[in-house]
N, C-alpha and C. Protein backbone atom coordinates (compact mmCIF):
# COMPACT_ATOMS: atom_id res chain seq x y z
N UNK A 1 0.82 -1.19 0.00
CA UNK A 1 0.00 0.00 0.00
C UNK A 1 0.86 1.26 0.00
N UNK A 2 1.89 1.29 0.97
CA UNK A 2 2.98 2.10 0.73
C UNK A 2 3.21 2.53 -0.73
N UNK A 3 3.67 1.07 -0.89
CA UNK A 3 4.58 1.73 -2.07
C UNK A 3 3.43 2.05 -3.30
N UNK A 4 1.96 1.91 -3.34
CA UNK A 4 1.02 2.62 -4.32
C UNK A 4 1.03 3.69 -3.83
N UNK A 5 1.32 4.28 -2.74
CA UNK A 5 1.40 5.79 -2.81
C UNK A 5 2.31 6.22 -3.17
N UNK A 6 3.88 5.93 -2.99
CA UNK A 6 4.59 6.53 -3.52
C UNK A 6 4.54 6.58 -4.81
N UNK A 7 4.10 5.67 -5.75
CA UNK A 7 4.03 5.68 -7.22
C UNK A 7 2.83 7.15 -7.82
N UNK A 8 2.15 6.73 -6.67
CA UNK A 8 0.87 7.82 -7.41
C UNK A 8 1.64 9.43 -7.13
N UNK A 9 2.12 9.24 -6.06
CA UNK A 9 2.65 11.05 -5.76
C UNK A 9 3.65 10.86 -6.78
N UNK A 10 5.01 10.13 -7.19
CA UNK A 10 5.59 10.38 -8.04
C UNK A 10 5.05 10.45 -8.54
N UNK A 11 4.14 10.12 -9.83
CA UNK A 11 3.31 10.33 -11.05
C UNK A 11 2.77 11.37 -11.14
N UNK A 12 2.02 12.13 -10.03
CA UNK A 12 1.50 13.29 -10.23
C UNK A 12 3.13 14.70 -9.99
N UNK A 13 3.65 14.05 -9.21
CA UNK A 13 5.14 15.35 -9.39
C UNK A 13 5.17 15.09 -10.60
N UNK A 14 5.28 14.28 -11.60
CA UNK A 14 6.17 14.21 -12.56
C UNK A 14 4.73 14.97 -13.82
N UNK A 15 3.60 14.95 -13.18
CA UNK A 15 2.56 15.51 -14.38
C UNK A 15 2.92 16.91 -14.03
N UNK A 16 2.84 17.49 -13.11
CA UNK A 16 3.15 19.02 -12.37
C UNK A 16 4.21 19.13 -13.52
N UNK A 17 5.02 18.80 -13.31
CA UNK A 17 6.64 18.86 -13.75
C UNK A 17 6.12 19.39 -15.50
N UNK A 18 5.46 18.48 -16.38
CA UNK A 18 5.20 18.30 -17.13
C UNK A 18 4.53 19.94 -17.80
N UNK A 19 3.61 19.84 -17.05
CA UNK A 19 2.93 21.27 -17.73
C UNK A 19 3.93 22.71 -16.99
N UNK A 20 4.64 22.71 -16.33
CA UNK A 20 5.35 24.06 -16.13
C UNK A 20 6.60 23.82 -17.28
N UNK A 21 6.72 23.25 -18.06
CA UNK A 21 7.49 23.21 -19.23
C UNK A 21 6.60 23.40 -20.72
N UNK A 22 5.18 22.87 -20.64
CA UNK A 22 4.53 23.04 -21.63
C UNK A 22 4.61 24.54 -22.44
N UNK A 23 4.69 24.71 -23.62
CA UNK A 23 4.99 25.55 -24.82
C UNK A 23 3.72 26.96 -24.29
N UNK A 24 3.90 28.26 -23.89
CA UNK A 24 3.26 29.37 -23.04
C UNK A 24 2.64 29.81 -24.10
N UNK A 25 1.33 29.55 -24.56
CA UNK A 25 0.67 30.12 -26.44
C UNK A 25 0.23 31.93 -25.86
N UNK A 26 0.65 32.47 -26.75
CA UNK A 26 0.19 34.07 -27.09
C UNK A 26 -1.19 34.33 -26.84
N UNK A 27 -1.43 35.07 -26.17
CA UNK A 27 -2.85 35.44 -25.93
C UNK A 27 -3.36 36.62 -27.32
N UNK A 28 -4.42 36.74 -27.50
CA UNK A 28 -5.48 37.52 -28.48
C UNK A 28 -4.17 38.45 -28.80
N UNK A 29 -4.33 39.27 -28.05
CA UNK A 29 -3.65 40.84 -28.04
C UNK A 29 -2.01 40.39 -29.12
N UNK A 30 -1.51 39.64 -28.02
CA UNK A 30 -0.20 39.18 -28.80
C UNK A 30 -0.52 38.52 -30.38
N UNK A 31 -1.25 37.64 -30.54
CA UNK A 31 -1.50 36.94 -31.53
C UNK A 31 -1.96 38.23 -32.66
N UNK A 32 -2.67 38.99 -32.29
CA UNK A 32 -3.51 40.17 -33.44
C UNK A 32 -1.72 41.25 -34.15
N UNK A 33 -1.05 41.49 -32.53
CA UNK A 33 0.02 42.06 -33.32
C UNK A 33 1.47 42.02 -33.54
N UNK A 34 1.34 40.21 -33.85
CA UNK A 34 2.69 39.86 -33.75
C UNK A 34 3.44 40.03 -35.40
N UNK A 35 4.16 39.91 -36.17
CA UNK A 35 4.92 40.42 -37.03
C UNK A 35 4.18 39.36 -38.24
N UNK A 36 4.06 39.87 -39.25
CA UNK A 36 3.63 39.19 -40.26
C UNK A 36 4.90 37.84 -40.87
N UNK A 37 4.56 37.01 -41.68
CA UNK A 37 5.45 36.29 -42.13
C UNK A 37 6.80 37.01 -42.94
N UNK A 38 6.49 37.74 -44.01
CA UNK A 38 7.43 38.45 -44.38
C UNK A 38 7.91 39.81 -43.72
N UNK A 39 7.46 39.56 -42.63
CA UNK A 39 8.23 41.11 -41.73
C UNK A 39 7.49 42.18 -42.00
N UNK A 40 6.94 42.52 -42.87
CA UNK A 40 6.23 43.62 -43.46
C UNK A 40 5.68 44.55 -42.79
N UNK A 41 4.29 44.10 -41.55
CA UNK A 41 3.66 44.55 -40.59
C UNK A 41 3.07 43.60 -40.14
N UNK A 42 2.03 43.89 -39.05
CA UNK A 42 1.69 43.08 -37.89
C UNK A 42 0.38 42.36 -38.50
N UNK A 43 -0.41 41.39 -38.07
CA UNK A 43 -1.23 40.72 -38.31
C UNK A 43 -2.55 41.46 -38.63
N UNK A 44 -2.54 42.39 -37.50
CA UNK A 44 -3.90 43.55 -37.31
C UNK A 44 -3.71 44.61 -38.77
N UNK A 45 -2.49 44.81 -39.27
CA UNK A 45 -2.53 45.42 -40.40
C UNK A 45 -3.24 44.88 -41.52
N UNK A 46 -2.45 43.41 -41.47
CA UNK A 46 -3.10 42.84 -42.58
C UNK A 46 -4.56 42.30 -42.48
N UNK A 47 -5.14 42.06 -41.58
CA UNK A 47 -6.66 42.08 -41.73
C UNK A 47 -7.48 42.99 -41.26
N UNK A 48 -7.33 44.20 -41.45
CA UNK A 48 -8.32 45.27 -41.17
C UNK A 48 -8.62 46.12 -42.64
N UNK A 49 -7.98 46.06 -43.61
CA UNK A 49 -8.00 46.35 -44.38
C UNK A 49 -8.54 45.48 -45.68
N UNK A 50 -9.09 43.70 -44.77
CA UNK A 50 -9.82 42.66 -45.94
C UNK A 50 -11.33 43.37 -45.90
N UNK A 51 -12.30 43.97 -45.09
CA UNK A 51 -13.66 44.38 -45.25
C UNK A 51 -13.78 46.03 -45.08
N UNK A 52 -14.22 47.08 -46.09
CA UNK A 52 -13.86 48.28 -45.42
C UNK A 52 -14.64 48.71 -45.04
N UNK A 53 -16.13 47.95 -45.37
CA UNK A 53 -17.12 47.89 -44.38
C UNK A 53 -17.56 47.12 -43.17
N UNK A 54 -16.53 46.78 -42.40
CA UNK A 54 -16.60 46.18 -40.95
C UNK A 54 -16.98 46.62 -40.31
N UNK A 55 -17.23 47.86 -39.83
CA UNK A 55 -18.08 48.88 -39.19
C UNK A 55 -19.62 48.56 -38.97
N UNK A 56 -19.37 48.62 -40.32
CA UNK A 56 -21.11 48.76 -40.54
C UNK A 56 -21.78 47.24 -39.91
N UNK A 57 -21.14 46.06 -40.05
CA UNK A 57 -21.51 44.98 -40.02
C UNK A 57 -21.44 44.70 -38.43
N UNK A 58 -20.93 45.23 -37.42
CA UNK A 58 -20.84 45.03 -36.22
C UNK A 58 -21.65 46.33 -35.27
N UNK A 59 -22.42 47.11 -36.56
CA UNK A 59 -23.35 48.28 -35.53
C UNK A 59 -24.23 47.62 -34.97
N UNK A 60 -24.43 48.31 -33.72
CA UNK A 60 -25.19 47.79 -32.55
C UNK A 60 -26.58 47.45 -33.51
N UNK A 61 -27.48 46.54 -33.00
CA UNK A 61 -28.50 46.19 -33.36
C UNK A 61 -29.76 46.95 -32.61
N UNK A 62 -29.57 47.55 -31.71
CA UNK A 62 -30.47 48.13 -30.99
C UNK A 62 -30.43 49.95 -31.73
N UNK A 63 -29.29 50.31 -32.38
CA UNK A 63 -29.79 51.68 -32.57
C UNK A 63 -30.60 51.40 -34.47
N UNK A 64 -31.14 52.74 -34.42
CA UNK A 64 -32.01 52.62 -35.85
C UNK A 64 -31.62 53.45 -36.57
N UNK A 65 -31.14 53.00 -37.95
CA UNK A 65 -30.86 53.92 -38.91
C UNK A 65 -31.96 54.48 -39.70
N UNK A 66 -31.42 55.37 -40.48
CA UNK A 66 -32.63 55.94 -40.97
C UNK A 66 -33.26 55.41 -42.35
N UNK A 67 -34.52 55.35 -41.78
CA UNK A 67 -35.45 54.79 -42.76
C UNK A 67 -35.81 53.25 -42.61
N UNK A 68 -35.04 52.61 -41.29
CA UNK A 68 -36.16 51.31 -40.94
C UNK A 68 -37.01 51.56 -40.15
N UNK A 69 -37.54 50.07 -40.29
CA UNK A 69 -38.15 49.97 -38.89
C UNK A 69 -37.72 49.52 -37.96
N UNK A 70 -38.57 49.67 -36.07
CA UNK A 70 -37.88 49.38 -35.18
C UNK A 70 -37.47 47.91 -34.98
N UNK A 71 -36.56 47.69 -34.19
CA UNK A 71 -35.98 46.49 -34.10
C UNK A 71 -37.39 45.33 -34.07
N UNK A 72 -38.12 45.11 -33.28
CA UNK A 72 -39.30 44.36 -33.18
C UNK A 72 -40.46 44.52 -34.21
N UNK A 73 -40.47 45.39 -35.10
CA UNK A 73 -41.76 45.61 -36.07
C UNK A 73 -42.09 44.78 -36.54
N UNK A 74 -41.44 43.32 -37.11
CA UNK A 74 -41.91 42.32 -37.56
C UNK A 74 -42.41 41.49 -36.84
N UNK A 75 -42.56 41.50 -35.19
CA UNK A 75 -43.09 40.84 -34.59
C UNK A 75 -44.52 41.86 -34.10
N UNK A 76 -44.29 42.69 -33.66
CA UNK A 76 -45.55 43.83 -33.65
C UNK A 76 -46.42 43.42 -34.86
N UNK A 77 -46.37 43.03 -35.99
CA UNK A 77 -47.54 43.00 -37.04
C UNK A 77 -48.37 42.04 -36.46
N UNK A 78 -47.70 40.96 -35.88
CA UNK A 78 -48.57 39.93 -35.54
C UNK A 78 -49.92 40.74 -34.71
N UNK A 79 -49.40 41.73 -33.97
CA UNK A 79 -50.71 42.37 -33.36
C UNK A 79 -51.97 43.31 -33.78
N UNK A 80 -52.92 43.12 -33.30
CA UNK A 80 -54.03 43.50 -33.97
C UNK A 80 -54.50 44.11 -32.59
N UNK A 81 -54.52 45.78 -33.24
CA UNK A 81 -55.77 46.42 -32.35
C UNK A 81 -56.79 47.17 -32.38
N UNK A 82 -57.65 47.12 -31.52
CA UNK A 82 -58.99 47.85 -31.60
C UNK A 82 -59.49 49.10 -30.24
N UNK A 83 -60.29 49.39 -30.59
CA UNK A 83 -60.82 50.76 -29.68
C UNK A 83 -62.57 50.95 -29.21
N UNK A 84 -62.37 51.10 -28.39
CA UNK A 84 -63.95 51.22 -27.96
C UNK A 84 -64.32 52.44 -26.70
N UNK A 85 -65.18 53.04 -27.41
CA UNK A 85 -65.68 54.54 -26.84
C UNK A 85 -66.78 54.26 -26.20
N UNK A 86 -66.42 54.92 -24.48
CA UNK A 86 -67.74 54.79 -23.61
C UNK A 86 -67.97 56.05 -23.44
N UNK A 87 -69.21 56.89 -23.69
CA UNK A 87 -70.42 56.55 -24.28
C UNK A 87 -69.74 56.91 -26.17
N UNK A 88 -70.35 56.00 -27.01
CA UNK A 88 -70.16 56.27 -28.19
C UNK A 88 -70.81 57.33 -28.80
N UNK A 89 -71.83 57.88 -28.46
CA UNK A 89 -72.52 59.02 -28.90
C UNK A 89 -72.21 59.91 -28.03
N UNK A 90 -71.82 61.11 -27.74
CA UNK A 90 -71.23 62.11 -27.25
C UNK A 90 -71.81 63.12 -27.43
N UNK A 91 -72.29 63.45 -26.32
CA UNK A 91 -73.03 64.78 -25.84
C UNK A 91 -72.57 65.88 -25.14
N UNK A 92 -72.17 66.96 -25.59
CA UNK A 92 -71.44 67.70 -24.18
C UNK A 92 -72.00 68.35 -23.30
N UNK A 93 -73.22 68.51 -23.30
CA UNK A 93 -74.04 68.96 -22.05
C UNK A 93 -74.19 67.96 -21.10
N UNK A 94 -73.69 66.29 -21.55
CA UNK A 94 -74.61 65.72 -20.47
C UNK A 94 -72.43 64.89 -20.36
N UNK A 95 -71.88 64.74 -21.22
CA UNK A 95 -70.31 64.25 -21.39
C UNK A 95 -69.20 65.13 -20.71
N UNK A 96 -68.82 64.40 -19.53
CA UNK A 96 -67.27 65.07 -19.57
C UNK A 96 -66.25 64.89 -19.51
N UNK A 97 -66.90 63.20 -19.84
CA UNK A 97 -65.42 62.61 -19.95
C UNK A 97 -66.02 61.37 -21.30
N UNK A 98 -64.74 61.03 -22.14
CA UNK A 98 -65.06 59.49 -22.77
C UNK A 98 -63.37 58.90 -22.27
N UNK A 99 -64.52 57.63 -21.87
CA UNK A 99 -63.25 56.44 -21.76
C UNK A 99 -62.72 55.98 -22.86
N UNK A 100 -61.51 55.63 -22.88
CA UNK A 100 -61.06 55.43 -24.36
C UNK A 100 -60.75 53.71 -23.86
N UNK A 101 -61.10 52.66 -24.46
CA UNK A 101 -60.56 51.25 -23.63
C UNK A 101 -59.37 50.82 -25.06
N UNK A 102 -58.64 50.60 -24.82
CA UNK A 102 -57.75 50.06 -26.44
C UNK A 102 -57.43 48.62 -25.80
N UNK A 103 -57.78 47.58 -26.54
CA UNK A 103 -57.37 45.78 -26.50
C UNK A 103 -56.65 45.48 -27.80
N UNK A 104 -55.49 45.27 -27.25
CA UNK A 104 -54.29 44.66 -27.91
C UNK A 104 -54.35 42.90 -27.62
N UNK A 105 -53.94 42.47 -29.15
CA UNK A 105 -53.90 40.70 -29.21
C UNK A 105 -53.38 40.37 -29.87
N UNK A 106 -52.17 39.52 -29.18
CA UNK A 106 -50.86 38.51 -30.22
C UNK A 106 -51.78 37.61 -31.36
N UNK A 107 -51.90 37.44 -32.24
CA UNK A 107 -52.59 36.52 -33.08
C UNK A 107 -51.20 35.59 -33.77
N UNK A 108 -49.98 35.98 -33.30
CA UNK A 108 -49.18 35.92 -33.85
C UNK A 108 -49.18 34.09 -33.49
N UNK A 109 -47.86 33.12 -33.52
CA UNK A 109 -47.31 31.52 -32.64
C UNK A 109 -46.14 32.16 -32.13
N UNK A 110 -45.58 33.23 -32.15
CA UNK A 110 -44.39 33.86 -30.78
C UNK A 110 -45.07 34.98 -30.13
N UNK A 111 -43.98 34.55 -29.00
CA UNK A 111 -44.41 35.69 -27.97
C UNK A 111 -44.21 37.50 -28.67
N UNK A 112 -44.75 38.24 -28.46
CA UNK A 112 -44.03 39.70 -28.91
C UNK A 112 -43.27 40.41 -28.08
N UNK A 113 -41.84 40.67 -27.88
CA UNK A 113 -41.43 41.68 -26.97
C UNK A 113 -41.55 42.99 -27.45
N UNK A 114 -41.64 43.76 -26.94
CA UNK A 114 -41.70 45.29 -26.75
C UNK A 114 -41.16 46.24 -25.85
N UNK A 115 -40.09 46.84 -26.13
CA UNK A 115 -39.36 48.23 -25.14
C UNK A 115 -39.83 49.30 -25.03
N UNK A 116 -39.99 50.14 -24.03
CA UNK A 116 -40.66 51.46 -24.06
C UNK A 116 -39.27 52.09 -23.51
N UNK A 117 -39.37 53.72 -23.62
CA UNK A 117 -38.40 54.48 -22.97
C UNK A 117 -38.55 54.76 -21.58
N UNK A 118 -39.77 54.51 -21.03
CA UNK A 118 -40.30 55.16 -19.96
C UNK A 118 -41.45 54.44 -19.57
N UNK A 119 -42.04 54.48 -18.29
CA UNK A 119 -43.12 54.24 -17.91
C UNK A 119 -44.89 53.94 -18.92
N UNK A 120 -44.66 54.70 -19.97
CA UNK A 120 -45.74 55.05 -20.59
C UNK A 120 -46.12 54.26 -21.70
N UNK A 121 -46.60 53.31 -21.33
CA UNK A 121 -47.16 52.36 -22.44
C UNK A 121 -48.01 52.73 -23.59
N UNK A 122 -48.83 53.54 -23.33
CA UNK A 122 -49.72 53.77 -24.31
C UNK A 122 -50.09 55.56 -24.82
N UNK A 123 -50.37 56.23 -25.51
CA UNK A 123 -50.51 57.50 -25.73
C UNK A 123 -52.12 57.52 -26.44
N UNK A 124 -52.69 58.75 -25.93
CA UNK A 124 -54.22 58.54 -26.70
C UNK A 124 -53.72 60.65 -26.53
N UNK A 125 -54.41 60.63 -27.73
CA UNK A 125 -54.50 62.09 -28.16
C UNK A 125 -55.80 62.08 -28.85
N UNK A 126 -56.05 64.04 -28.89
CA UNK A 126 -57.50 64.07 -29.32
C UNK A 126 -56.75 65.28 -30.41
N UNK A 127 -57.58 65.12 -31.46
CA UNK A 127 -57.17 65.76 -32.84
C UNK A 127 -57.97 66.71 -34.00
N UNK A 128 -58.05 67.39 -34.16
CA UNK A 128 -59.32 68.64 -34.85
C UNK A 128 -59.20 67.64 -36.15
N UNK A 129 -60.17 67.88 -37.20
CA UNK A 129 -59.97 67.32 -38.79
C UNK A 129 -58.99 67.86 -39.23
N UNK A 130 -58.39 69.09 -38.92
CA UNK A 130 -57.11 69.46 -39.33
C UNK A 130 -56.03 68.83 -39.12
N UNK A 131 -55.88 68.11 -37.89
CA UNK A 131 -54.82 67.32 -37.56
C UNK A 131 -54.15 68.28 -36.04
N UNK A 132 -54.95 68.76 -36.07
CA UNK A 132 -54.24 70.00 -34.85
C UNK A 132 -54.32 69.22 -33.14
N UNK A 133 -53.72 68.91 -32.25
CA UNK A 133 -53.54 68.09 -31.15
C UNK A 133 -54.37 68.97 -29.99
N UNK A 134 -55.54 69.01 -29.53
CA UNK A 134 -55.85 69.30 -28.40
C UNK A 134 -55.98 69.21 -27.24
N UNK A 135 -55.66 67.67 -27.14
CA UNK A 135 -55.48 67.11 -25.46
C UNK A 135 -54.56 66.25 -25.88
N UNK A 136 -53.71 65.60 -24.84
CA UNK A 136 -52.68 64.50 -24.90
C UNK A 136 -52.96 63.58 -23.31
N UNK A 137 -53.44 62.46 -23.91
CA UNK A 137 -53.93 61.58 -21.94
C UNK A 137 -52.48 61.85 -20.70
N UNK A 138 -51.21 62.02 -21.52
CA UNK A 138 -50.24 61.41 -20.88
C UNK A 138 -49.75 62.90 -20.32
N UNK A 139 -50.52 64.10 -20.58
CA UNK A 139 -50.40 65.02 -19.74
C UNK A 139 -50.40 65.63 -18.29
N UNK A 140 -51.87 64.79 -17.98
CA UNK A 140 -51.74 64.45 -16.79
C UNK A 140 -51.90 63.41 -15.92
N UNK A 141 -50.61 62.73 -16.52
CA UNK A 141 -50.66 61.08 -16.06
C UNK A 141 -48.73 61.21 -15.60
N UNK A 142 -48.72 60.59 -14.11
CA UNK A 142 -47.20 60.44 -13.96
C UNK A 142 -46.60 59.56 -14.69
N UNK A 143 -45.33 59.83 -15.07
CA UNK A 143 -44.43 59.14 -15.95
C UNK A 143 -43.13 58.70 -15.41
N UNK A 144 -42.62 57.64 -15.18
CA UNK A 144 -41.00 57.28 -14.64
C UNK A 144 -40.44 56.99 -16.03
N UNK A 145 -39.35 57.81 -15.73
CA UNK A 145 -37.91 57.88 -17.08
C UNK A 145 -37.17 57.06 -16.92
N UNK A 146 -37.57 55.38 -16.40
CA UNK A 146 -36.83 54.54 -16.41
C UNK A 146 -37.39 53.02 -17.64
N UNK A 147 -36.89 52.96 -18.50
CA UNK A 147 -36.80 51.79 -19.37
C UNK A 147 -37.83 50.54 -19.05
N UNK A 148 -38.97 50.78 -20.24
CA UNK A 148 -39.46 49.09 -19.48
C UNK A 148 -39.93 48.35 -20.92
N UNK A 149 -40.32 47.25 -20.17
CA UNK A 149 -40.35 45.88 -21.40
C UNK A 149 -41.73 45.56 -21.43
N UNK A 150 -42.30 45.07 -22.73
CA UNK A 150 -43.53 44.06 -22.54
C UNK A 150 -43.64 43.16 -22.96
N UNK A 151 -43.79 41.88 -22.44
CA UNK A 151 -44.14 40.61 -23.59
C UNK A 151 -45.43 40.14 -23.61
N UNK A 152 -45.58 40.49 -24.74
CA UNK A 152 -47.39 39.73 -25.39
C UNK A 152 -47.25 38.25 -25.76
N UNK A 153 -47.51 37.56 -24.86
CA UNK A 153 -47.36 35.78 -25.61
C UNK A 153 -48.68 35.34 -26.86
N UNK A 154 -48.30 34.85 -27.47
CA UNK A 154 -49.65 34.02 -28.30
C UNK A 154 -50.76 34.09 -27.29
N UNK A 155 -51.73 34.53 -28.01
CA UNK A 155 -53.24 34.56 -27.97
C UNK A 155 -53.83 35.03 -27.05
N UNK A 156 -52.80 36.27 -26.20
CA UNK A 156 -52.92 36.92 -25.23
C UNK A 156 -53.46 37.99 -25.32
N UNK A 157 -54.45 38.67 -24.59
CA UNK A 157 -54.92 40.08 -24.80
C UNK A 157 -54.53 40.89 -23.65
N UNK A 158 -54.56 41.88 -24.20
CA UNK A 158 -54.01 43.15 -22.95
C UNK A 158 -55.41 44.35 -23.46
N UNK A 159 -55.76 44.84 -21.97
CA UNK A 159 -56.54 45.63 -22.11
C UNK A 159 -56.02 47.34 -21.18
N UNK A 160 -56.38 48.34 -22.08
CA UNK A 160 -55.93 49.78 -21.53
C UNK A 160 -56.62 50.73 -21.73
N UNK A 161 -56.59 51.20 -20.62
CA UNK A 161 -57.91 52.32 -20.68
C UNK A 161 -57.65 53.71 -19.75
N UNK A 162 -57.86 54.78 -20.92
CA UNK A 162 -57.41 56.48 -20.65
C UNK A 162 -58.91 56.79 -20.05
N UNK A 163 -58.96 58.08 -19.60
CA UNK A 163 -60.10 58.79 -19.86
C UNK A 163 -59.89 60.55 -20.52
N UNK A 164 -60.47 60.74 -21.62
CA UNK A 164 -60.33 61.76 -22.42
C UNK A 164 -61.23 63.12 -21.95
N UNK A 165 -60.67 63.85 -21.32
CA UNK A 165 -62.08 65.25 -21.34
C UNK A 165 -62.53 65.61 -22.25
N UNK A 166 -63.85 66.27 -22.26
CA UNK A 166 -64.37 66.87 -23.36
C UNK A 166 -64.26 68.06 -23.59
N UNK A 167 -63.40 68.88 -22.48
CA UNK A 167 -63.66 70.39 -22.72
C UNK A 167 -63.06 71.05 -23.73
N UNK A 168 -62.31 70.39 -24.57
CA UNK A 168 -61.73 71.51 -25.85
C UNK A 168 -62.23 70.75 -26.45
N UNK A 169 -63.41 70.08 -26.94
CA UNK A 169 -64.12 69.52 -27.95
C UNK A 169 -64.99 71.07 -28.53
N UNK A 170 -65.88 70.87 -29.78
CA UNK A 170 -66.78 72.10 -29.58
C UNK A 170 -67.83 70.99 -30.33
N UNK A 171 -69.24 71.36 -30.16
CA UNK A 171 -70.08 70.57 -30.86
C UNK A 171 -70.20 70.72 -32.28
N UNK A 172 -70.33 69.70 -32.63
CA UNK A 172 -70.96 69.42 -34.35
C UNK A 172 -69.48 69.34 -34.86
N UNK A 173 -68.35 69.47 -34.62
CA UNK A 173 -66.97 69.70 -35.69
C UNK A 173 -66.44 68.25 -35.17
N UNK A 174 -65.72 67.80 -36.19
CA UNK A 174 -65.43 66.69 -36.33
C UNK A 174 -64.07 65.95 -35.52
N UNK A 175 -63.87 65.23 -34.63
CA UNK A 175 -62.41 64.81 -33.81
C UNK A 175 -61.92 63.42 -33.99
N UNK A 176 -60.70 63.20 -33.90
CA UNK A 176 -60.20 62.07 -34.00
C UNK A 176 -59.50 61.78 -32.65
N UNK A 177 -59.70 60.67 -31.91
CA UNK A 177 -59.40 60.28 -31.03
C UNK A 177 -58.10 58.96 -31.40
N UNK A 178 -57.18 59.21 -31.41
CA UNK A 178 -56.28 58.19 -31.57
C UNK A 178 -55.38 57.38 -30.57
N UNK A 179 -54.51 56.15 -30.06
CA UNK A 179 -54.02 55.64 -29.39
C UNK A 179 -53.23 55.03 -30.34
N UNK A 180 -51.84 55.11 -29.84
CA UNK A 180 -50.89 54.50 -29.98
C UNK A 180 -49.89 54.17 -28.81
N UNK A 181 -48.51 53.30 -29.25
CA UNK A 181 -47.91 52.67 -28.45
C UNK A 181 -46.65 53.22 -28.87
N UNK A 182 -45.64 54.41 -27.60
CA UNK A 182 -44.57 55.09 -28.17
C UNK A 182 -43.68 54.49 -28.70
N UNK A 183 -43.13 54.84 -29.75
CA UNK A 183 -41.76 54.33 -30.38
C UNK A 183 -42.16 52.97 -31.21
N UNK A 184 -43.61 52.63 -31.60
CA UNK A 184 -43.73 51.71 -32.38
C UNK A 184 -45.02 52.55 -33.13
N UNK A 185 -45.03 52.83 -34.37
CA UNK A 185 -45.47 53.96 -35.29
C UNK A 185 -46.89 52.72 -36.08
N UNK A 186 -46.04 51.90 -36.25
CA UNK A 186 -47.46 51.31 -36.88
C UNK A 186 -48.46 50.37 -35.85
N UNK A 187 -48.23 50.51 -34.44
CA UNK A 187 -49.22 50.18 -33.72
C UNK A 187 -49.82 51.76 -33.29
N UNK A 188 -50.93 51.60 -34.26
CA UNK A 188 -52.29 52.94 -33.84
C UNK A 188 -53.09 52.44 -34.40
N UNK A 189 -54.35 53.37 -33.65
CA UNK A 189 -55.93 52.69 -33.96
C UNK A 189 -56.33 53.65 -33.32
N UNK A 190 -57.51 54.25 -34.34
CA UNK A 190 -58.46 55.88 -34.05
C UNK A 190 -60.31 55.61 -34.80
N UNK A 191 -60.43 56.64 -33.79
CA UNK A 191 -61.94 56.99 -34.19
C UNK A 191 -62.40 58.20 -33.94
N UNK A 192 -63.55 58.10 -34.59
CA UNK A 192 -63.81 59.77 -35.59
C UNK A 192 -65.16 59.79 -34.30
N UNK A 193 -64.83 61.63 -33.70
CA UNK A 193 -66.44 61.74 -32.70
C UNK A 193 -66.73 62.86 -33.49
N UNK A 194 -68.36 63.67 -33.34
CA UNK A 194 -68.59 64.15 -33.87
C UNK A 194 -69.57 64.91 -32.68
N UNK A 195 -68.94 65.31 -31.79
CA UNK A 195 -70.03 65.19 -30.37
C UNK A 195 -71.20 66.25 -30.90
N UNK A 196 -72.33 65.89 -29.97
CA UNK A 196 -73.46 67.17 -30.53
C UNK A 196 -73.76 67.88 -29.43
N UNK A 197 -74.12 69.14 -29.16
CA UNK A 197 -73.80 70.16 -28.38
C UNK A 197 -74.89 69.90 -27.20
């Protein structure tokens, strides 16, 4: 029994032994700027100059150049939304407020993620036929300037609901009540009031 130990500790001195002689390989840094074969220049010379668009091919994926769409838009189509006005006929003698309810639904087979900048999931604005902005919901609604996420899974609905005043409405002229979702342009969905006095 002895002497199987001494064999095993020799064997392992002699593996020790073994790798503090093993060949010390160049790390990244060394390897990128060690001397080319013909002396010429360093390794990093000679391959930075094979793509001269390398730049472009390693830009962040999260910023947006101009003229796409946002990173997730192809998963956003999967969603489908709608709008529903309580009371739908609008009176302003007897109206002073309409609820705006907006239901969002994955119809999509993936989940949808979605980033916001801020607290504020949803935006509902009220709009003359001109296009002119007279109320904004998120005016007087608190907002945190901290980053948030949403995931819509398959066949999931999400339901959201503003309430809109009526006081810069005027009767008989025509308004558009719209909702959207910031920083994603083709999720909106609007309807036309026409309140009567």
């Amino acid at each position: 029994m002895k002497m199987l130990c001494l064999v095993l500790c020799a064997a392992g001195l002699a593996s020790l032994h073994a790798d503090d002689t093993a060949p010390v390989k160049p790390g990244f840094w060394k390897r990128t700027f060690q001397k080319t074969k013909d002396g010429v220049g360093t390794v990093w010379d000679a391959t930075k100059g094979v793509g001269k668009k390398t730049a472009d091919v390693v830009a962040s994926p999260f910023v947006k150049k101009r003229g796409q769409e946002p990173r997730d838009s192809a998963g956003a189509r999967s969603l489908a939304m709608s709008m529903k006005l309580e009371p739908a006929k609008v009176r302003l003698a007897d109206t002073r407020v309409i609820e705006v309810t907006v239901t969002v639904a994955n119809s999509g087979k993936t989940p949808v993620h979605l980033e916001f900048p801020s607290s504020l999931r949803m935006e509902v604005i009220v709009k003359t036929a001109g296009g002119k902005i007279v109320s904004r919901w998120s005016d007087d609604q608190p907002i945190e300037k901290e980053p948030s996420v949403m995931l819509i899974n398959p066949r999931e609905r999400l339901e959201y609901s503003a309430k809109i005043s009526t006081r810069e409405m005027t009767g008989g002229e025509t308004f558009e009540i719209e909702a959207y979702f910031p920083g994603y342009e083709q999720m909106r969905v609007s309807r036309t009031v026409v309140p009567e006095r």
